[in-house]
C-alpha atoms as a PDB file:
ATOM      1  CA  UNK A   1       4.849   4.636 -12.711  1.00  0.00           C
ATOM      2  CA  UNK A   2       1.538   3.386 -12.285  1.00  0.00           C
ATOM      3  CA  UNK A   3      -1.400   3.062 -14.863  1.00  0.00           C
ATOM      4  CA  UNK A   4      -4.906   1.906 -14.057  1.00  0.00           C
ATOM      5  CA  UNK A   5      -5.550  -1.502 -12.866  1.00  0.00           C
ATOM      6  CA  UNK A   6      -2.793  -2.130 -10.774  1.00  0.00           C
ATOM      7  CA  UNK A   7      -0.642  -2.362 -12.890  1.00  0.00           C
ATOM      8  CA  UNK A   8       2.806  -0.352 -13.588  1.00  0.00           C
ATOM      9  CA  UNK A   9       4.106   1.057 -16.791  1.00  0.00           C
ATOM     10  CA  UNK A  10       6.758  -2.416 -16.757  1.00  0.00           C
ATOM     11  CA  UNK A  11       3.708  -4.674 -16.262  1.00  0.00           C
ATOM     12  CA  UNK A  12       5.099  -5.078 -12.759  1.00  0.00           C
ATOM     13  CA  UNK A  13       1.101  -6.277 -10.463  1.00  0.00           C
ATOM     14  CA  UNK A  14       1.041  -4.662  -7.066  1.00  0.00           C
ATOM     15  CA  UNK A  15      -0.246  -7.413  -5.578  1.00  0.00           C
ATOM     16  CA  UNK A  16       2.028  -9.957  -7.140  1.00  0.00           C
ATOM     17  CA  UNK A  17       5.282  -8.301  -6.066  1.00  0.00           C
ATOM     18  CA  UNK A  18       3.920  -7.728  -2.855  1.00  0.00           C
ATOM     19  CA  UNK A  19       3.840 -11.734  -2.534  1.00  0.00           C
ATOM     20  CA  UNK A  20       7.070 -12.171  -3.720  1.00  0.00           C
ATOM     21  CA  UNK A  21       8.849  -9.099  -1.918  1.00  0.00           C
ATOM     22  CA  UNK A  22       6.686  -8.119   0.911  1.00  0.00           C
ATOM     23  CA  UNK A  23       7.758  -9.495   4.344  1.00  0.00           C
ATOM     24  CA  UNK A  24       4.502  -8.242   6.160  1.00  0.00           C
ATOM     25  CA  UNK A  25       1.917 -11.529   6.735  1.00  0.00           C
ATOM     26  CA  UNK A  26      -0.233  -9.628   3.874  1.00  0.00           C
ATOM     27  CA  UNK A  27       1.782 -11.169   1.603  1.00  0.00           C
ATOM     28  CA  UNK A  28      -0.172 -14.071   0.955  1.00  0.00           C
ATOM     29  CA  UNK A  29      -3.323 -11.467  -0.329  1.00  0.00           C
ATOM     30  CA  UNK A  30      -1.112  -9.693  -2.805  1.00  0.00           C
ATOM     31  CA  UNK A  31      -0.426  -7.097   0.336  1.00  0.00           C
ATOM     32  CA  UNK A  32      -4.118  -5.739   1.295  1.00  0.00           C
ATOM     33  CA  UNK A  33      -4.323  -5.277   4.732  1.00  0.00           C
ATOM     34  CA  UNK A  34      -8.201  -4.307   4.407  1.00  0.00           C
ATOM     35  CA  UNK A  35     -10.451  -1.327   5.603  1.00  0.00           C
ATOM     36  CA  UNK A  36      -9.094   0.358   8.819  1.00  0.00           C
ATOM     37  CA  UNK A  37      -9.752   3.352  10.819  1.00  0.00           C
ATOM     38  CA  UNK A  38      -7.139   6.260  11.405  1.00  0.00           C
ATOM     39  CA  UNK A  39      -5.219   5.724  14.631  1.00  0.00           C
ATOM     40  CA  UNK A  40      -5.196   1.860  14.228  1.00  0.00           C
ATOM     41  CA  UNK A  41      -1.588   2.157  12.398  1.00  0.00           C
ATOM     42  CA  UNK A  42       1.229   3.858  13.375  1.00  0.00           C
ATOM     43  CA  UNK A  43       1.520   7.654  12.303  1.00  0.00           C
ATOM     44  CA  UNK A  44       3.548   7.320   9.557  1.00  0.00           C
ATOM     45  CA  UNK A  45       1.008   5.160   7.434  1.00  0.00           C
ATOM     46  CA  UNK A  46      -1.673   6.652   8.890  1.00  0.00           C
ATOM     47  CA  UNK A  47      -0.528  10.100   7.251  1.00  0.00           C
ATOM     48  CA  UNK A  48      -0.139   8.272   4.043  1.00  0.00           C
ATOM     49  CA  UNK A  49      -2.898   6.254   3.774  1.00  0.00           C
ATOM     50  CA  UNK A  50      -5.659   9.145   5.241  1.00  0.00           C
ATOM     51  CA  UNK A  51      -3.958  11.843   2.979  1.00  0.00           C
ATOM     52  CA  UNK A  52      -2.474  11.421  -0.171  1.00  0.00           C
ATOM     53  CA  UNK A  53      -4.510  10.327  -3.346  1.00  0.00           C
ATOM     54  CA  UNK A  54      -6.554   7.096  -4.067  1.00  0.00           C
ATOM     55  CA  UNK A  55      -5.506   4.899  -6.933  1.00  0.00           C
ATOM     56  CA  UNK A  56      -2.073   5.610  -6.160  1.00  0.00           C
ATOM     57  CA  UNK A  57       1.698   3.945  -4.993  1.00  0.00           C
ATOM     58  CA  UNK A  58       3.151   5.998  -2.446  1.00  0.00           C
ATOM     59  CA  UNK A  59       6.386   5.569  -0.901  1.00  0.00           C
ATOM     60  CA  UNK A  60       8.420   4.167   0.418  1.00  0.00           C
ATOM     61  CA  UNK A  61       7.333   4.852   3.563  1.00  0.00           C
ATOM     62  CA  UNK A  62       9.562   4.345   6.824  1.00  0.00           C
ATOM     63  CA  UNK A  63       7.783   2.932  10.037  1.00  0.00           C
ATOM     64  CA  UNK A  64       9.485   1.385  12.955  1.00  0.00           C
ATOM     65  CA  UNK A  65       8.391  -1.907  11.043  1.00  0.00           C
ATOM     66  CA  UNK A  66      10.473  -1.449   7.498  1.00  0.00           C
ATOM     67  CA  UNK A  67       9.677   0.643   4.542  1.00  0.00           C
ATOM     68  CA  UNK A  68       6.663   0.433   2.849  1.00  0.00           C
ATOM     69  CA  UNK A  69       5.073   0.606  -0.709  1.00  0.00           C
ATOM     70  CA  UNK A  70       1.367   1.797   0.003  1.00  0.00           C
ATOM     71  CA  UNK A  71      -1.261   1.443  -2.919  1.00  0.00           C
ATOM     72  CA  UNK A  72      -4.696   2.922  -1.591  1.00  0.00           C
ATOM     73  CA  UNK A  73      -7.648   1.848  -3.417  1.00  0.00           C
ATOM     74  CA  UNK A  74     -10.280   3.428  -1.646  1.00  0.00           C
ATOM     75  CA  UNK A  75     -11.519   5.779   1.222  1.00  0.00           C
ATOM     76  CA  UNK A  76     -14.606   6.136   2.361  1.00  0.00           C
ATOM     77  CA  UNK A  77     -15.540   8.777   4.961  1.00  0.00           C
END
């Protein structure tokens, strides 16, 4: 479970276990894959990432690429 700055309830950092875990090239910056519009990602994280709630982990999350752990930090409209 998550508390508030990025951190879990273990002390486990998002961004830290996404550079030791995470395959995707975003490894390297703890796993942010900066602002993007809705249709630039395929469907599945689109629907996460434009829906569910900010300051959140949600997941995993199946794409034709893996499974995915998706923090969103912000939105803007």
């Amino acid at each position: 479970m998550k508390t508030s700055n990025n951190k879990y309830e273990d002390g486990t950092d998002f961004a830290e276990a996404a550079k030791e875990h995470s395959k995707c090239p975003s490894n390297q910056q703890g796993g942010h894959l900066g602002e993007f519009s809705p249709g630039q990602m395929v469907k599945e994280f689109d629907d996460v990432v434009f829906s569910e709630e900010v300051g959140k982990v949600h997941g995993p999350v199946q794409t034709q690429f893996g499974f995915h752990l998706i923090e969103i930090t912000n939105r803007t409209e």
